[in-house]
Protein backbone atom coordinates (compact mmCIF):
# COMPACT_ATOMS: atom_id res chain seq x y z
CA UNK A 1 16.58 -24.40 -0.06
CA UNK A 2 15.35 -22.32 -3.54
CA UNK A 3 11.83 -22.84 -4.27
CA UNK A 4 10.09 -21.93 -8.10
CA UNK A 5 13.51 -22.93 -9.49
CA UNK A 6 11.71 -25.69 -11.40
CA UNK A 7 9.32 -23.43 -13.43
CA UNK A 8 11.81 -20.18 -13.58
CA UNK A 9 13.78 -19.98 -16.75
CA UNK A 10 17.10 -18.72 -15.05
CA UNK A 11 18.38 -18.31 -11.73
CA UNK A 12 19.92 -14.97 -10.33
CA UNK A 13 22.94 -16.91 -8.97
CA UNK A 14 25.98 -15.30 -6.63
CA UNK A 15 29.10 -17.03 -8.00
CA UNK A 16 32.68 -15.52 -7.02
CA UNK A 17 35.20 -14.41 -9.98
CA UNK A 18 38.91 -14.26 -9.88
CA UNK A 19 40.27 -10.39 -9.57
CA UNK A 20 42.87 -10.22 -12.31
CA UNK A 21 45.30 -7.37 -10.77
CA UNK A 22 45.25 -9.25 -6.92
CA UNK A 23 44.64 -13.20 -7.51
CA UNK A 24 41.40 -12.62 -4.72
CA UNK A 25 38.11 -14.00 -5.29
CA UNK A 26 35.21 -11.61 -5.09
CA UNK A 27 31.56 -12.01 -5.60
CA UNK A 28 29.39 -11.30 -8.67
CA UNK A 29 25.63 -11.69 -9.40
CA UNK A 30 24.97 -13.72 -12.59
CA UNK A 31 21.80 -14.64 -14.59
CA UNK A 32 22.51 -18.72 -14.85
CA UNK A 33 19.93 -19.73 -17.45
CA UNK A 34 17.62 -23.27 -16.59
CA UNK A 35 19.63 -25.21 -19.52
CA UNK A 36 23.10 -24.33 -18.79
CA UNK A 37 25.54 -26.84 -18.69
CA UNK A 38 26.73 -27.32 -15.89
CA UNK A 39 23.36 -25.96 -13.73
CA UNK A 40 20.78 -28.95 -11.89
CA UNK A 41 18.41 -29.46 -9.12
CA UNK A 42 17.75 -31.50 -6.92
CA UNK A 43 14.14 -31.72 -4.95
CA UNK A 44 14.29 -32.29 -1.58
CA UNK A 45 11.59 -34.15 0.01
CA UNK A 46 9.57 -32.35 2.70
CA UNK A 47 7.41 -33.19 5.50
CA UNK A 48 5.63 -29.73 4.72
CA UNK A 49 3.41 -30.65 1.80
CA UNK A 50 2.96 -27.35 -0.01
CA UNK A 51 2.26 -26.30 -3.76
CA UNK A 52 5.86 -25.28 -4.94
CA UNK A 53 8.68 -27.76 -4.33
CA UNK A 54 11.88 -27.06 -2.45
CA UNK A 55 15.59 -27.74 -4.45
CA UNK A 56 19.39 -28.21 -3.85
CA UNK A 57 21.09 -26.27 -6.30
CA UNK A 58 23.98 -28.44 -8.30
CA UNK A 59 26.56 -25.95 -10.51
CA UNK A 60 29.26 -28.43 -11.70
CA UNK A 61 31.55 -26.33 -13.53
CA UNK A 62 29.21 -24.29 -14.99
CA UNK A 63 30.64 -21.84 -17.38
CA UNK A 64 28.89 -18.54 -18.68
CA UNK A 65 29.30 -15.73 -21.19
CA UNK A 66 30.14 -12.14 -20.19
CA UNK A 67 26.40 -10.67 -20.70
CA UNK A 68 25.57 -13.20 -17.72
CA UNK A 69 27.07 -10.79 -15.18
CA UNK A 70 24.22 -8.36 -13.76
CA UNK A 71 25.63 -5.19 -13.33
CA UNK A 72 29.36 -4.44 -12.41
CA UNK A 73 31.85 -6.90 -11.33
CA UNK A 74 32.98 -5.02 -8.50
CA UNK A 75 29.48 -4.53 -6.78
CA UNK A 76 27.75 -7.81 -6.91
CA UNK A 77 26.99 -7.80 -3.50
CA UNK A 78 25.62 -4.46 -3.36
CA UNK A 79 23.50 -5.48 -5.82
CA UNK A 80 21.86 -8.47 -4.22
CA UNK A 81 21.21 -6.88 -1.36
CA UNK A 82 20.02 -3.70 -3.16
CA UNK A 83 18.03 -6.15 -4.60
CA UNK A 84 17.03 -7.92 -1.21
CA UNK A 85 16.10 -4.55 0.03
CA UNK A 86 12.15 -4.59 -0.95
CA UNK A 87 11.68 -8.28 -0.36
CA UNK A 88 12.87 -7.49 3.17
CA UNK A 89 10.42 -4.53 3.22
CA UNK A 90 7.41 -6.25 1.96
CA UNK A 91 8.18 -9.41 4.40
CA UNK A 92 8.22 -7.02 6.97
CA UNK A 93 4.80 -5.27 5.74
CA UNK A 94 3.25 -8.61 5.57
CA UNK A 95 4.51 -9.86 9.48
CA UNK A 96 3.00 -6.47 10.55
CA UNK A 97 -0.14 -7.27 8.84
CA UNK A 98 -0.57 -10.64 9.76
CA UNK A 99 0.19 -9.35 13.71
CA UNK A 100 -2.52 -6.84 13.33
CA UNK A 101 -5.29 -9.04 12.19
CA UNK A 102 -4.47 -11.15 15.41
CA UNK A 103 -4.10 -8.69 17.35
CA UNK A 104 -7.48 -6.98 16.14
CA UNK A 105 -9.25 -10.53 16.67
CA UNK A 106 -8.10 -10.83 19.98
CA UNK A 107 -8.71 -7.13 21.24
CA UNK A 108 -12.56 -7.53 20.02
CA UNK A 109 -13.06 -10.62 21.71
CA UNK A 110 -11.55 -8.96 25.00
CA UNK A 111 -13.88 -6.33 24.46
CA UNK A 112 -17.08 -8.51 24.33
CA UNK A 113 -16.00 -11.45 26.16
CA UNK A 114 -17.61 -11.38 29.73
CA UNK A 115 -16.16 -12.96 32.89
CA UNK A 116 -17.59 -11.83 36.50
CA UNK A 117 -20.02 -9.43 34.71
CA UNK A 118 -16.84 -7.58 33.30
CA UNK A 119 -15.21 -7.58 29.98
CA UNK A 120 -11.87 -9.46 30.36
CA UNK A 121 -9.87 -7.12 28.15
CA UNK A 122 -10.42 -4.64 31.78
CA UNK A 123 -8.06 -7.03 33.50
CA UNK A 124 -4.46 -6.52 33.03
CA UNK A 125 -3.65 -9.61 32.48
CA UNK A 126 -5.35 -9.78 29.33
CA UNK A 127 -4.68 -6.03 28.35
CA UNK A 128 -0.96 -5.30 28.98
CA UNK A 129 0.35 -8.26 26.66
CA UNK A 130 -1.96 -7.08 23.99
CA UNK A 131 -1.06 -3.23 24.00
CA UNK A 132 2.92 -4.35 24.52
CA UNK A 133 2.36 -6.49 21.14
CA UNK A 134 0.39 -3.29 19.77
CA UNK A 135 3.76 -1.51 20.59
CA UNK A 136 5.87 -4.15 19.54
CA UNK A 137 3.59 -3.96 15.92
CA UNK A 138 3.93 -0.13 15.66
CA UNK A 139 7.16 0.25 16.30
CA UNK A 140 7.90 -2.12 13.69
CA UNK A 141 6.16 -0.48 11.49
CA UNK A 142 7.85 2.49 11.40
CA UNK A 143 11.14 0.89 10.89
CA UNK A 144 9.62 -0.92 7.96
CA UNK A 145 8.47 2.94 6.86
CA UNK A 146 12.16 3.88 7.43
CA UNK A 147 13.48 1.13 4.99
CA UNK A 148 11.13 1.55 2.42
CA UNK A 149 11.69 5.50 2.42
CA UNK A 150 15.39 4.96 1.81
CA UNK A 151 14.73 2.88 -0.29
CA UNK A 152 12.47 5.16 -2.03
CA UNK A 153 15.47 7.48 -2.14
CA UNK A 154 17.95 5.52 -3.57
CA UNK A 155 20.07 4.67 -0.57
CA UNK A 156 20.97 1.08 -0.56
CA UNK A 157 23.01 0.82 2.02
CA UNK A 158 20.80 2.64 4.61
CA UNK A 159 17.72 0.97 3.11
CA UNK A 160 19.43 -2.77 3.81
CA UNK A 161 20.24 -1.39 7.33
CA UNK A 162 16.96 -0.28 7.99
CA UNK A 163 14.99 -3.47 5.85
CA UNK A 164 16.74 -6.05 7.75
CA UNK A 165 16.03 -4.39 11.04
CA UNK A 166 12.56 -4.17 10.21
CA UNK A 167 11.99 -7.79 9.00
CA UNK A 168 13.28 -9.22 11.89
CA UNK A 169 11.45 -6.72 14.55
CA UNK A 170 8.35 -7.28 11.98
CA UNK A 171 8.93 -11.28 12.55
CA UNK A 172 9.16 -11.01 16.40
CA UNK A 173 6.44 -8.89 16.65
CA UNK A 174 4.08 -11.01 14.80
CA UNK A 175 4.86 -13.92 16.83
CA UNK A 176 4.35 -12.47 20.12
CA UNK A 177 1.24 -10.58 18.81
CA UNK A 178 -0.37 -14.04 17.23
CA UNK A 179 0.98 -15.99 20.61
CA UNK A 180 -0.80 -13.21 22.78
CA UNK A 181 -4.02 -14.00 20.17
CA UNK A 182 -4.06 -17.54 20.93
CA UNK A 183 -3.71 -17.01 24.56
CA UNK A 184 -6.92 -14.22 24.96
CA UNK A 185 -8.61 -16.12 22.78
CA UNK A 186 -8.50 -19.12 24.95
CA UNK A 187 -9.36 -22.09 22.20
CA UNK A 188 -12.76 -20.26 21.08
């Protein structure tokens, strides 16, 4: 799926090119412009109905100039993921923000909410699940603040390493902190 295809005048595309000295195929990032020959889409209907549209890709032999390639032939996956890197990072900034607004939601209604004359944030029940998703949150956030410093110093490879770690403990921890949410807010 490749959404804003329709309204983007090229595509950053990773196509493979043929290695002259060994015969081997090896990847290469390339700029395919909207009116290449070659380049289509296709939407695909979704049961999501949402403002940008989702699209199938078609390249039937598409064929493209030199300046197309971005960058050097031999690195194209380094660049896409060096690329990749701060989408990763912000993704990850947004799942920890989203997790903290639940979370911050759900602690002030355990604070005020009274059952037996007591708060019900004072049982464990309701408390423990909300400080192991506060964990789960901050320790996410500092590998997200790991990525984005090596990223901030120019190391790629440690700042993929570190982004994709912290996307995916930023996703998991803003599931179980929004889950926990629902839960001690019990439908109100």
């Amino acid at each position: 799926f490749v959404s804003g295809v329709d309204i983007a005048d090229a595509t950053l595309i990773v196509g493979r090119t043929e290695d002259a000295r060994s015969g081997k195929l090896k990847p290469c990032l390339f700029i395919v412009p909207r009116d290449a020959e070659g380049f289509g889409r296709n939407q695909i209907d979704m049961e999501l109905h949402a403002p940008e549209k989702q699209f199938e890709l078609v390249l039937d032999d598409v064929r493209l100039p030199a300046e197309a390639l971005v960058g050097d032939e031999d690195a194209g996956l380094l660049q896409l993921f060096a690329g990749l890197n701060p989408e990763r990072i912000m993704t990850a900034a947004f799942g920890i923000g989203m997790g903290r607004f639940a979370l911050g939601k759900a602690v002030e209604y355990a604070r005020t909410r009274q059952v037996w004359k007591a708060p019900i944030g004072s049982h464990q029940a309701i408390a423990h699940p909300l400080a192991t998703a506060h964990i789960d949150l901050e320790l996410s956030r500092l590998m997200m603040q790991k990525a984005a410093r090596l990223y901030d110093d120019g190391d790629d490879i440690g700042a993929g390493e570190a982004a994709n770690m912290a996307k995916y403990a930023a996703g998991e921890a803003c599931v179980k902190a929004v889950d926990q949410a629902v839960h001690t807010l019990g439908g109100n």
